[in-house]
N, C-alpha and C. Protein backbone atom coordinates (compact mmCIF):
# COMPACT_ATOMS: atom_id res chain seq x y z
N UNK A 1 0.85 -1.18 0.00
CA UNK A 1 0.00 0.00 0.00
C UNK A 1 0.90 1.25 0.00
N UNK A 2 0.51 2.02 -0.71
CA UNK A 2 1.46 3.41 -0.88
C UNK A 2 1.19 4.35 0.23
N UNK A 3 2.03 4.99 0.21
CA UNK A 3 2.02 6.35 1.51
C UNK A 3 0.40 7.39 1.23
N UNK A 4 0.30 7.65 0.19
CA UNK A 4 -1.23 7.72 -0.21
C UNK A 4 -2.06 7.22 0.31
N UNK A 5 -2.07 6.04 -0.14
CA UNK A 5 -3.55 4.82 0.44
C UNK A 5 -3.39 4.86 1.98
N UNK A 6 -2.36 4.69 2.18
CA UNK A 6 -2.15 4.48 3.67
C UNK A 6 -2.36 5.83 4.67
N UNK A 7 -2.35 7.07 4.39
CA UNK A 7 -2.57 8.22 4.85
C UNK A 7 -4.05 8.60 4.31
N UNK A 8 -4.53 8.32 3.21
CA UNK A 8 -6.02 8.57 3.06
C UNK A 8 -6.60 7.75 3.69
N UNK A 9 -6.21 6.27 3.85
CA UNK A 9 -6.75 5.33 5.11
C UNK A 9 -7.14 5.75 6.42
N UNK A 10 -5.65 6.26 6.94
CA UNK A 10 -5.74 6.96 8.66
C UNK A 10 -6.57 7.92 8.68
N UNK A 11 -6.66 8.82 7.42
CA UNK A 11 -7.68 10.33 7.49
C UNK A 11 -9.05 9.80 7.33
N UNK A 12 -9.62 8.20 7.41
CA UNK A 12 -10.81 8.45 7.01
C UNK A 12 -11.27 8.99 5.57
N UNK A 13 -10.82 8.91 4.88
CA UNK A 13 -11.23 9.28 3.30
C UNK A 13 -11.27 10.96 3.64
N UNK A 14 -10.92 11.57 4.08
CA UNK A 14 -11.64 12.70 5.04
C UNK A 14 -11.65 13.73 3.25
N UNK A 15 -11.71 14.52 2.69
CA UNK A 15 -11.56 15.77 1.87
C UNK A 15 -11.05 16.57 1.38
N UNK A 16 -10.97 17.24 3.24
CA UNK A 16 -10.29 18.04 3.95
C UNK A 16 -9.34 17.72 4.78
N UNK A 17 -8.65 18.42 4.76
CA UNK A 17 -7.13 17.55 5.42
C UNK A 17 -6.40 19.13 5.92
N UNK A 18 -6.46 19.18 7.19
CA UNK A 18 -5.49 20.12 7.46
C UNK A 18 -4.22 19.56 8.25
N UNK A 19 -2.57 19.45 8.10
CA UNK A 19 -1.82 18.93 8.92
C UNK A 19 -0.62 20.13 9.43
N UNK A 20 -0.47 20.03 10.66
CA UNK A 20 -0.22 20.89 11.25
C UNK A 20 0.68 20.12 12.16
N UNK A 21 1.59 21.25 13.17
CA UNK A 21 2.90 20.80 13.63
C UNK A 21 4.36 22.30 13.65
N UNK A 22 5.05 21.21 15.04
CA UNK A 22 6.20 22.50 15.09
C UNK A 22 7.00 22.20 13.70
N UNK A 23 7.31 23.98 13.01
CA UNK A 23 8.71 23.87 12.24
C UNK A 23 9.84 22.04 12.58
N UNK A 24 10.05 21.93 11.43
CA UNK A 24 10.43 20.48 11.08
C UNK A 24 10.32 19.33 11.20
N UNK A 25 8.78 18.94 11.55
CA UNK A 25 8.05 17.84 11.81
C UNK A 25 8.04 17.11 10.72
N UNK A 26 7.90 17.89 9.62
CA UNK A 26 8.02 17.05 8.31
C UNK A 26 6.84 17.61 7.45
N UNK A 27 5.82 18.71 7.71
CA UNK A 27 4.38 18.67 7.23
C UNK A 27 4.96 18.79 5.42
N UNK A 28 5.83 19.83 5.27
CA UNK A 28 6.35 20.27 3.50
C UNK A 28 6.26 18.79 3.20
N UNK A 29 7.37 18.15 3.70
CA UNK A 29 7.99 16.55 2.74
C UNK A 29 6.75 15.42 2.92
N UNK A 30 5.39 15.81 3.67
CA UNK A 30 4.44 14.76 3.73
C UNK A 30 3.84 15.39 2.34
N UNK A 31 3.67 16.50 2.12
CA UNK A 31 2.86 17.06 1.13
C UNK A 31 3.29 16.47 -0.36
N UNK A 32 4.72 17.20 -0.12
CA UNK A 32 5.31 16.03 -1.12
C UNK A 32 5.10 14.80 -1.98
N UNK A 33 5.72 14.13 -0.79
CA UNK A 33 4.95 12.86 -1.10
C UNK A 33 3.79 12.48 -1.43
N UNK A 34 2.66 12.95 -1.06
CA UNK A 34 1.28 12.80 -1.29
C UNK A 34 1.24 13.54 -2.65
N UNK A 35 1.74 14.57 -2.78
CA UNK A 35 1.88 15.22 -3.88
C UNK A 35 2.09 14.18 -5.27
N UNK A 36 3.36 13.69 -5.26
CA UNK A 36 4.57 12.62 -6.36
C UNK A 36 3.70 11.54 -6.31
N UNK A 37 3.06 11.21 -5.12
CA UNK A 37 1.82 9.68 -5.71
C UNK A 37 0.69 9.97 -6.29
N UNK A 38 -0.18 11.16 -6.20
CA UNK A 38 -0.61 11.12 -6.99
C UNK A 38 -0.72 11.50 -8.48
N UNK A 39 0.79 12.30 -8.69
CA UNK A 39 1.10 12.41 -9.68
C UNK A 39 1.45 10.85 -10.89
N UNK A 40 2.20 9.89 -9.72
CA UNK A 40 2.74 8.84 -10.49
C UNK A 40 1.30 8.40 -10.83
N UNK A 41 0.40 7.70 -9.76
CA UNK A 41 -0.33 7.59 -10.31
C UNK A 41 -1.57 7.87 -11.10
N UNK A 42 -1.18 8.91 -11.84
CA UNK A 42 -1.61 9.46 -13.49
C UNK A 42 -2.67 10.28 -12.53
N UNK A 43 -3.28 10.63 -11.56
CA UNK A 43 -4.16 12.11 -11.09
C UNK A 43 -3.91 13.18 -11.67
N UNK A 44 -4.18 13.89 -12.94
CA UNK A 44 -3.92 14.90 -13.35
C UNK A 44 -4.28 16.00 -12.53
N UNK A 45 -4.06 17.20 -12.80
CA UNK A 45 -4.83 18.65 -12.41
C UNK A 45 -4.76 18.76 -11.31
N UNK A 46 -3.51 18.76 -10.59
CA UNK A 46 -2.84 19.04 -9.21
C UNK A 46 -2.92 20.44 -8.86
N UNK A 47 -2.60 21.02 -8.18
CA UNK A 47 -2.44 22.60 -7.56
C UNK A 47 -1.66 22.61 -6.40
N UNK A 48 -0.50 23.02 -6.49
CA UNK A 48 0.00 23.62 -4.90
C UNK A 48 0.06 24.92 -4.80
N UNK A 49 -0.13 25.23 -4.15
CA UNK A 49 -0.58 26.75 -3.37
C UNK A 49 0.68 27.20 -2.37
N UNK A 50 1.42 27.72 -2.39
CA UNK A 50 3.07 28.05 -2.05
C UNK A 50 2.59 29.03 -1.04
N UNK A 51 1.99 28.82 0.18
CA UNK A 51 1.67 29.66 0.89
C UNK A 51 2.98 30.48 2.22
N UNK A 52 3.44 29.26 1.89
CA UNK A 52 4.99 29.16 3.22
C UNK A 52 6.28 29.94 2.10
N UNK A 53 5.74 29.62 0.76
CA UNK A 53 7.16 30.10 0.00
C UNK A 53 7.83 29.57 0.28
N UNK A 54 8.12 27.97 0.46
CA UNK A 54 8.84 26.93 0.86
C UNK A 54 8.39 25.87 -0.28
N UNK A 55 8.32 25.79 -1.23
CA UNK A 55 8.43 24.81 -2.56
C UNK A 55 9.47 24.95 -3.21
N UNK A 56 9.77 23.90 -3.44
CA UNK A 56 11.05 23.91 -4.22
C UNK A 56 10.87 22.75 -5.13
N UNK A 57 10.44 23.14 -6.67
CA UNK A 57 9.85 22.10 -7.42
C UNK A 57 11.38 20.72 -7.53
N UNK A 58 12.69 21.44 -7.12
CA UNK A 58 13.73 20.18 -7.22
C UNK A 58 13.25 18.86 -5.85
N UNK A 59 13.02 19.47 -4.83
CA UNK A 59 12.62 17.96 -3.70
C UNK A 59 11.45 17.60 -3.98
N UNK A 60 10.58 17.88 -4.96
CA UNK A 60 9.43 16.76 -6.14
C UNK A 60 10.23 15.99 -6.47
N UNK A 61 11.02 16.85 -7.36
CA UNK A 61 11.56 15.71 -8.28
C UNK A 61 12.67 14.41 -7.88
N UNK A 62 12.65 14.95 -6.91
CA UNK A 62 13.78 14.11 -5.69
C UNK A 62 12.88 12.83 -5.86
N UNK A 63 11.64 12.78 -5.83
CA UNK A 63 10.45 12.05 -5.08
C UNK A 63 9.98 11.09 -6.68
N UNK A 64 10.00 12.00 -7.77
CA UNK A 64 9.05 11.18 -9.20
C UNK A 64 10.63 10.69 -10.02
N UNK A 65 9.76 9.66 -10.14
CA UNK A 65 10.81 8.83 -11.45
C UNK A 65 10.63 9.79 -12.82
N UNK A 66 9.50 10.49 -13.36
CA UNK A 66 9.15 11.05 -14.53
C UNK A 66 8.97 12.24 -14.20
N UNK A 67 10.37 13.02 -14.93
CA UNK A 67 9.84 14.70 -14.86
C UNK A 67 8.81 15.39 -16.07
N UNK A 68 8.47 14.60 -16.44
CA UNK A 68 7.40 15.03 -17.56
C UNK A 68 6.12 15.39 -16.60
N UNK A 69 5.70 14.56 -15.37
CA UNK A 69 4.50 14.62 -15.02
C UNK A 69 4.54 15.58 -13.82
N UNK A 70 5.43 16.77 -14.02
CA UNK A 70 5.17 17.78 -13.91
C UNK A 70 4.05 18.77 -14.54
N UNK A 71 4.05 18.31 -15.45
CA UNK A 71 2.93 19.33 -16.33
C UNK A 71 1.88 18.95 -15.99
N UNK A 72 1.67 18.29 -14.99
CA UNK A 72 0.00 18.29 -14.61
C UNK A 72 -0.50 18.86 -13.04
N UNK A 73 0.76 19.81 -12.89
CA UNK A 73 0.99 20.31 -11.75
C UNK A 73 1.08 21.64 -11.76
N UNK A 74 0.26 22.63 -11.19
CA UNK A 74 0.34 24.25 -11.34
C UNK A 74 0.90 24.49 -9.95
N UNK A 75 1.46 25.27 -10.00
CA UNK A 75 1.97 26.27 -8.64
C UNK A 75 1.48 27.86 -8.77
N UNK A 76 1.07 27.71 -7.46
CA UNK A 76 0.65 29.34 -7.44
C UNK A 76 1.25 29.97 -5.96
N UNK A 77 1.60 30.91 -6.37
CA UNK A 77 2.51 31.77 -5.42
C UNK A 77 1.67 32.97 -4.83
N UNK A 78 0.81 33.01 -3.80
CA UNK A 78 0.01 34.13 -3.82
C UNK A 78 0.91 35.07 -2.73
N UNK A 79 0.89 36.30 -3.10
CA UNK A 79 1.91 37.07 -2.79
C UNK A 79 1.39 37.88 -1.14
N UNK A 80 0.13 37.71 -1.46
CA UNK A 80 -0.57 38.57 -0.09
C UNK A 80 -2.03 37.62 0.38
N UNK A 81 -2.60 37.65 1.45
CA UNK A 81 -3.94 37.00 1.84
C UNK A 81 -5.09 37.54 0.66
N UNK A 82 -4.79 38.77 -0.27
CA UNK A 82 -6.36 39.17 -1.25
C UNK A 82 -5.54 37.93 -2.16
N UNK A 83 -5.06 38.11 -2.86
CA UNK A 83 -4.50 36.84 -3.69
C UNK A 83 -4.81 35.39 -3.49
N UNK A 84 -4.42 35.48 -2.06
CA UNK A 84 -4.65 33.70 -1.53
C UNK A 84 -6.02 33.17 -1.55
N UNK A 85 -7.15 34.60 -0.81
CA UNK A 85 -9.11 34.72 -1.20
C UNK A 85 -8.80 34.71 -2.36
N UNK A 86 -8.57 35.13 -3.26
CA UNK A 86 -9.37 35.19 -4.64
C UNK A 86 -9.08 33.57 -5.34
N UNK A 87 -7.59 33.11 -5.01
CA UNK A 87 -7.62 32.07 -5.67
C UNK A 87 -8.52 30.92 -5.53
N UNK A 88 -8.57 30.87 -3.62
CA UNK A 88 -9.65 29.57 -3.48
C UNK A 88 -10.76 30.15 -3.63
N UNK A 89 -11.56 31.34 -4.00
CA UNK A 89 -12.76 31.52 -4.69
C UNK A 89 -13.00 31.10 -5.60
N UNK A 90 -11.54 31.21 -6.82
CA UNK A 90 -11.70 30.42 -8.24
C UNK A 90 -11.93 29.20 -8.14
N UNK A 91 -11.14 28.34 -7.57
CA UNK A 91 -11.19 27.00 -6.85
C UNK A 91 -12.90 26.38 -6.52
N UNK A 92 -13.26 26.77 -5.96
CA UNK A 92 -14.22 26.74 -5.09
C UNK A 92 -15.78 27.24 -6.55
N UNK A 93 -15.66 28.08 -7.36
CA UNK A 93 -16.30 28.39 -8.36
C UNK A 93 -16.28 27.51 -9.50
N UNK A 94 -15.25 27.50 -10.17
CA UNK A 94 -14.28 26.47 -11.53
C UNK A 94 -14.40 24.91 -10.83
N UNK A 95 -13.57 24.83 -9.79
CA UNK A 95 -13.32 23.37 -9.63
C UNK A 95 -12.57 22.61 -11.07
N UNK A 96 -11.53 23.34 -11.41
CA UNK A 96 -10.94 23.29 -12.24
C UNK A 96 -9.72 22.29 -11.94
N UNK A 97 -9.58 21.96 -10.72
CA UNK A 97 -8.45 20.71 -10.09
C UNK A 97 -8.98 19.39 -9.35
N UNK A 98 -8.46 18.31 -9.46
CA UNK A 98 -8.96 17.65 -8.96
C UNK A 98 -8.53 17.37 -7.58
N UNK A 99 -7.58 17.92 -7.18
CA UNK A 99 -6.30 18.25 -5.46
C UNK A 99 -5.89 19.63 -5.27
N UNK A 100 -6.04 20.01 -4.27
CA UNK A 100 -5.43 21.07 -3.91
C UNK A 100 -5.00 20.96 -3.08
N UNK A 101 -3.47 21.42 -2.96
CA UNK A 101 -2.43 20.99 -1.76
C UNK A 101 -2.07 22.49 -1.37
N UNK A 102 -2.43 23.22 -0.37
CA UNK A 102 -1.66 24.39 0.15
C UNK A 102 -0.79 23.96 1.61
N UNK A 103 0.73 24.57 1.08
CA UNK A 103 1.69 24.29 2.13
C UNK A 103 1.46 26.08 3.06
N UNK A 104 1.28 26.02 4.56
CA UNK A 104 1.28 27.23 5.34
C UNK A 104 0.12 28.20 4.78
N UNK A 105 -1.67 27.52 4.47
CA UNK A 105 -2.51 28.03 4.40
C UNK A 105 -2.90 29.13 5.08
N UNK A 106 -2.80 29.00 6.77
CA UNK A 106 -2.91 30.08 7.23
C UNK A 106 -2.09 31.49 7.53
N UNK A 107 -1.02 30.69 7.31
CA UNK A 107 0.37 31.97 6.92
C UNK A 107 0.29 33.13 5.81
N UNK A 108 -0.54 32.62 4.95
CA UNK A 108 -0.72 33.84 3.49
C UNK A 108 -1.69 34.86 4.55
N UNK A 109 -2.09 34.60 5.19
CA UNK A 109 -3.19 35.27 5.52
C UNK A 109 -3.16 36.55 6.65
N UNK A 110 -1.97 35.71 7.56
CA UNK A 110 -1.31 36.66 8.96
C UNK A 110 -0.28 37.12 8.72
N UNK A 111 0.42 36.92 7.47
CA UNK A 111 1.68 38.11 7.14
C UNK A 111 1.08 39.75 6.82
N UNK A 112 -0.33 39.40 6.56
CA UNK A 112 -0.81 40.62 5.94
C UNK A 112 -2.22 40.66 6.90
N UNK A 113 -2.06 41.40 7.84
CA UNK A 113 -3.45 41.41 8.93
C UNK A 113 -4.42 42.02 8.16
N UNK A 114 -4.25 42.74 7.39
CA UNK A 114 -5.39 43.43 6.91
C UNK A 114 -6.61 42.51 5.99
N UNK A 115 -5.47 41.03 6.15
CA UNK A 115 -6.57 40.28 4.63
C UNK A 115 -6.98 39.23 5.99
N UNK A 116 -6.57 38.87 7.03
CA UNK A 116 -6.93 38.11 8.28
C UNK A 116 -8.48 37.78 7.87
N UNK A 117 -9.46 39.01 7.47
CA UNK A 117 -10.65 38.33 7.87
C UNK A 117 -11.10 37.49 6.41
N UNK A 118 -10.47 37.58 5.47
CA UNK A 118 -10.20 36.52 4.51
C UNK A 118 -10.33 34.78 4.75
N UNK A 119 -9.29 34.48 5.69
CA UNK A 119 -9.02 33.06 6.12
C UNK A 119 -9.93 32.49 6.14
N UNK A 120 -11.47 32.89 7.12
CA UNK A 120 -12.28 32.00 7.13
C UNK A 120 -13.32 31.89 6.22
N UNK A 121 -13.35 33.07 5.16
CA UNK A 121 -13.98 32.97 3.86
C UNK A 121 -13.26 32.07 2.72
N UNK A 122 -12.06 32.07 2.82
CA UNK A 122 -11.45 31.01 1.99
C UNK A 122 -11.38 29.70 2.40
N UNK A 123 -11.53 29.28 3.93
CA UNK A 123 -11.65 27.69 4.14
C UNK A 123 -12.91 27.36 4.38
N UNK A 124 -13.85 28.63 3.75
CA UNK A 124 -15.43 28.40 3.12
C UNK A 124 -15.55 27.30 1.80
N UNK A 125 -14.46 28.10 1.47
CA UNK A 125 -14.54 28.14 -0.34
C UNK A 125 -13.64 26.73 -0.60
N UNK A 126 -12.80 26.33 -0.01
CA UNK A 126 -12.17 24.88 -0.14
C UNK A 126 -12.99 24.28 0.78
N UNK A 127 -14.02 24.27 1.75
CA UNK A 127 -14.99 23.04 2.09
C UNK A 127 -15.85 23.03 0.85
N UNK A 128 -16.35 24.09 0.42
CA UNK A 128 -17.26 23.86 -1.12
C UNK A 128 -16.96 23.23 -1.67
N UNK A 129 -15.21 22.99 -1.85
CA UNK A 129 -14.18 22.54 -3.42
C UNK A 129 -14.42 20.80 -2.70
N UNK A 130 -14.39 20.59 -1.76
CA UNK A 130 -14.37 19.16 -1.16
C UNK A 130 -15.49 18.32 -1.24
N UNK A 131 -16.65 19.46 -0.78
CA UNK A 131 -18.29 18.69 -1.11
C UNK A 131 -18.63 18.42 -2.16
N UNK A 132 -18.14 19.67 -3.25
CA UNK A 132 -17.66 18.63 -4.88
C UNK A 132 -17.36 17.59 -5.04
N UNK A 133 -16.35 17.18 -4.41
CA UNK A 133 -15.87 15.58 -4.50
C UNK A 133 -14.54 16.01 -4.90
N UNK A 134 -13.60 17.13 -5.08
CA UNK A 134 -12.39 17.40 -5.01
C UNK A 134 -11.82 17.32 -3.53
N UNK A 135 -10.34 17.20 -3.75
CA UNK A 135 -9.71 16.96 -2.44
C UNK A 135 -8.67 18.10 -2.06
N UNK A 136 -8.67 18.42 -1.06
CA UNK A 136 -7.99 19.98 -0.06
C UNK A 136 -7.19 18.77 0.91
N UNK A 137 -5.92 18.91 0.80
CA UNK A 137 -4.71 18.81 1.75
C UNK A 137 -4.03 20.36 2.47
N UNK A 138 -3.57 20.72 3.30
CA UNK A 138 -3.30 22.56 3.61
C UNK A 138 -2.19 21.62 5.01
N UNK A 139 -0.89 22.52 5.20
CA UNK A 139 -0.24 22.79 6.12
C UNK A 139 -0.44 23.81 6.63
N UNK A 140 0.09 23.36 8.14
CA UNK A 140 0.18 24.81 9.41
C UNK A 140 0.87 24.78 10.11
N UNK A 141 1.49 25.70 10.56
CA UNK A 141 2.45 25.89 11.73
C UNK A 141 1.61 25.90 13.21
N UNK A 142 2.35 26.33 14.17
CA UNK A 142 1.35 26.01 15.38
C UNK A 142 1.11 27.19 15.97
N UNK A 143 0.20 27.72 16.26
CA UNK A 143 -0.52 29.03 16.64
C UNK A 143 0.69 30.01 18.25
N UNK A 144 0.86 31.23 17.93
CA UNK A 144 1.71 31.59 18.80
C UNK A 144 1.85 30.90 20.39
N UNK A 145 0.61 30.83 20.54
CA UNK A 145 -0.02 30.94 22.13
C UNK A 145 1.03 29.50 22.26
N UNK A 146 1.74 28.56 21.68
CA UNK A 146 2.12 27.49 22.70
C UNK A 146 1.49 26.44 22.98
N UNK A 147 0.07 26.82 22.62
CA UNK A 147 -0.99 25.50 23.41
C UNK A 147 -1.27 24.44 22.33
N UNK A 148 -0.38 23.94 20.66
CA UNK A 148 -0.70 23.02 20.33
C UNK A 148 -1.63 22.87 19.58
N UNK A 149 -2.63 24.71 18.53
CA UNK A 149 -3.26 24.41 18.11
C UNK A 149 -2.84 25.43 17.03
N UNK A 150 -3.47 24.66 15.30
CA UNK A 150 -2.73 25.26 14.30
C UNK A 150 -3.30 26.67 14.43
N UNK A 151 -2.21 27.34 13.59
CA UNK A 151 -2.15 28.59 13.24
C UNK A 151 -3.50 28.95 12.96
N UNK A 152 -4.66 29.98 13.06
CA UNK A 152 -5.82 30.25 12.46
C UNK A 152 -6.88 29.43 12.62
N UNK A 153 -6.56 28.21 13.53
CA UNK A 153 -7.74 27.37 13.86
C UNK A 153 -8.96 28.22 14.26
N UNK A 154 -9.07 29.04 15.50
CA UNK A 154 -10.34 29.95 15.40
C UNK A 154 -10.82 30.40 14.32
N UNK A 155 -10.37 30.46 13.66
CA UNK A 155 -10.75 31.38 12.26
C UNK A 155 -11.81 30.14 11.31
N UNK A 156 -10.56 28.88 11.47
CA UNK A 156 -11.28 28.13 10.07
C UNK A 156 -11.81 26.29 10.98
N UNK A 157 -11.96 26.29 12.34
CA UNK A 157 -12.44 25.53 12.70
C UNK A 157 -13.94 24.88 11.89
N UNK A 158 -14.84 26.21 11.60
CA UNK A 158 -16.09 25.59 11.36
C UNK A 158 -15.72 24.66 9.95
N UNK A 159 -14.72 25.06 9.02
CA UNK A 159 -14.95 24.42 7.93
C UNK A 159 -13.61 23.34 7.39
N UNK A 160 -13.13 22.99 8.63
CA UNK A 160 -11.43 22.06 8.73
C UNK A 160 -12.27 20.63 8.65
N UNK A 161 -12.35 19.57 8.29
CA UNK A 161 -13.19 18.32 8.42
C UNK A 161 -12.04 17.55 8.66
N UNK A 162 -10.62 17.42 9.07
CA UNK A 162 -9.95 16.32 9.81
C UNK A 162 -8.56 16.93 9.86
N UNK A 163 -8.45 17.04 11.51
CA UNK A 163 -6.93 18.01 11.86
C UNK A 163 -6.59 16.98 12.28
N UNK A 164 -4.91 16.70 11.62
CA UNK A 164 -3.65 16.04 12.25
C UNK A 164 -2.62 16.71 12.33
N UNK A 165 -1.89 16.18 13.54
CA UNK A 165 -0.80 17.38 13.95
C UNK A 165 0.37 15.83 13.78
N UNK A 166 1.77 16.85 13.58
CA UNK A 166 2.44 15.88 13.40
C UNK A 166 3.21 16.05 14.47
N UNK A 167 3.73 15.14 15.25
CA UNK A 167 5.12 15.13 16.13
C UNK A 167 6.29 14.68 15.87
N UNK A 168 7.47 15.01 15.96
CA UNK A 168 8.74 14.24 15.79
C UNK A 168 9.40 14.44 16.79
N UNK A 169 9.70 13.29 17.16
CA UNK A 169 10.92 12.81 18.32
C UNK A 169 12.44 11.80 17.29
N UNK A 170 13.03 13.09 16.99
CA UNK A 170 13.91 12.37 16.24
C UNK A 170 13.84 11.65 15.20
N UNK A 171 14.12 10.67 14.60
CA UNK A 171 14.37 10.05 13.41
C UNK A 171 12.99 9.44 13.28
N UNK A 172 11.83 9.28 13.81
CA UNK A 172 10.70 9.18 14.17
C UNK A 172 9.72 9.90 14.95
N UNK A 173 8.39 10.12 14.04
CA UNK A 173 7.78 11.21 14.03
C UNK A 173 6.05 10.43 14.64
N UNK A 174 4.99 10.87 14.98
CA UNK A 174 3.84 10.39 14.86
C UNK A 174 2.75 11.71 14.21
N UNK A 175 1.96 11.10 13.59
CA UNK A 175 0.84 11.76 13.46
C UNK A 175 -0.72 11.17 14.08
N UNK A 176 -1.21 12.25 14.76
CA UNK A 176 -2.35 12.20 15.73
C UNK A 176 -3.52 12.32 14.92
N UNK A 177 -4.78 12.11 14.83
CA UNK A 177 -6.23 12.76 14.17
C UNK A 177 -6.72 13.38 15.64
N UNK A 178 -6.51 14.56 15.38
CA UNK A 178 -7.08 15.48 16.50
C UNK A 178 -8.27 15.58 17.20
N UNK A 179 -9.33 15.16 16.48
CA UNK A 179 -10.27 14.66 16.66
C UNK A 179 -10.98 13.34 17.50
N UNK A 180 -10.04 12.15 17.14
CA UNK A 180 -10.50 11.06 17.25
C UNK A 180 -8.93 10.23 18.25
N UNK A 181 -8.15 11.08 18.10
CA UNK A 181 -6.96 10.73 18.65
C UNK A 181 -5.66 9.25 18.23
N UNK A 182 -6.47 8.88 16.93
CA UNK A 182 -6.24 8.39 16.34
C UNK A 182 -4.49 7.99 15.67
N UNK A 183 -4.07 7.82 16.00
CA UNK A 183 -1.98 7.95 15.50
C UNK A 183 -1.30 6.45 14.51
N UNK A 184 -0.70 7.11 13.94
CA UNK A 184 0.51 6.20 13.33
C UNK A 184 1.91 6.83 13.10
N UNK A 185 2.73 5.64 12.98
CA UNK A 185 4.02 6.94 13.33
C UNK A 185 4.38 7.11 11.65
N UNK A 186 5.57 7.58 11.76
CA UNK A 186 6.24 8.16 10.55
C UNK A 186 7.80 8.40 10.48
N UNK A 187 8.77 7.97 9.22
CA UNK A 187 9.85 8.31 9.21
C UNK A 187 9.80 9.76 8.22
N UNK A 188 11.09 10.72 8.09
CA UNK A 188 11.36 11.22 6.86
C UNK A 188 12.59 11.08 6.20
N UNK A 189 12.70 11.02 5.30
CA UNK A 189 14.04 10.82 4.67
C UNK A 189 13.82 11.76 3.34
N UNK A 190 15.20 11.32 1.91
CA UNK A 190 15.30 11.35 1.01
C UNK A 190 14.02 11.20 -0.04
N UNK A 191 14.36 9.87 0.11
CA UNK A 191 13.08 9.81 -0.71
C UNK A 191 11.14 9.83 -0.21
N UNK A 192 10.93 11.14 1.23
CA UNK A 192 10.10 11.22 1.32
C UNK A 192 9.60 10.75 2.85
N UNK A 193 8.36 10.92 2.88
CA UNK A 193 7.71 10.40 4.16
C UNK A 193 7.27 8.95 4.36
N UNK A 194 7.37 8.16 4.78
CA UNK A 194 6.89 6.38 4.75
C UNK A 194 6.41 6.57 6.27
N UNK A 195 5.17 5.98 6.05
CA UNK A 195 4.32 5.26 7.69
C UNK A 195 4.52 4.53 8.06
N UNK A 196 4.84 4.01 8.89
CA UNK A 196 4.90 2.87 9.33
C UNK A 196 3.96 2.33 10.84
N UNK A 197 3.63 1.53 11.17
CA UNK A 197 2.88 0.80 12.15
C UNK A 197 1.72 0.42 11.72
């Protein structure tokens, strides 16, 4: 079973997928990965959403045997939180992808306070893109306060349908379903994230 099957397994088929965690837990290189499988296996009409400005289309390619199947992969760089609303409005309108992966969703949004009340109109607009029957993956960092909950959760609680936070203790990591308390652990390496247990 692939890191795919096996992580859409633990999520419950869930939609919506928000994964969250301290700086270097691994959330970028899970995306990744989830990213490169469903590319290999032929899922066209991908989207990552470069919200962290932490993509680097070379550690994809670290990950795919075929750099051709890049081209079924858009990147969008939204520069401010009106950018980041307008895109998942298109999203959410078009349904023009069949995945949408945003790395540091709620980060586009709190670099620029003024677009803040944005956030929870846009994780309006990707629960819409999900009840379609399209799929929303989003990273987060962990909210100032210390207490363990992602970045902007007040904001986009009503419309998040399955939070996992990741932990790493060294060369081994776990991921929790926040919800249900649910865990399996995790390595990262080179070639990516692998589950194991």
């Amino acid at each position: 079973m692939s890191v795919l099957e096996r992580f859409m397994d633990f999520a419950g088929h869930s939609k919506l997928i928000e994964i969250f965690g301290p700086e270097g837990a691994g959330k970028t290189q899970l995306l990744l990965t989830l990213i490169s499988e469903m590319l290999i296996r032929g899922e066209n009409e991908q989207v990552v959403v470069d919200g962290a400005r932490k993509f680097r289309p070379e550690r994809l390619l670290e990950l795919l045997t075929d750099r051709s199947l890049l081209r079924n992969l858009y990147v969008e760089r939204p520069y401010d939180g009106q950018m980041a609303y307008e895109f998942t409005l298109s999203v959410a309108r078009k349904a023009n992808y069949r995945s949408v992966f945003i790395d540091g969703f709620s980060q586009m949004f709190y670099e620029s306070r003024s677009f803040l009340n944005r956030l929870g109109l846009s994780a309006r607009h990707l629960s819409i893109f999900a009840s379609n029957g399209g799929t929303v993956i989003v990273t987060d960092g962990l909210s100032g306060m210390g207490m363990g909950h992602p970045l902007g959760s007040a904001i986009t609680d009503p419309y998040i349908w399955t939070r996992i936070r990741m932990e790493r203790f060294g060369a081994i990591g776990r991921l929790v379903i926040s919800e249900t308390g649910k865990r399996i652990n995790y390595t990262v390496g080179r070639d990516g994230v692998k589950l194991i247990g």
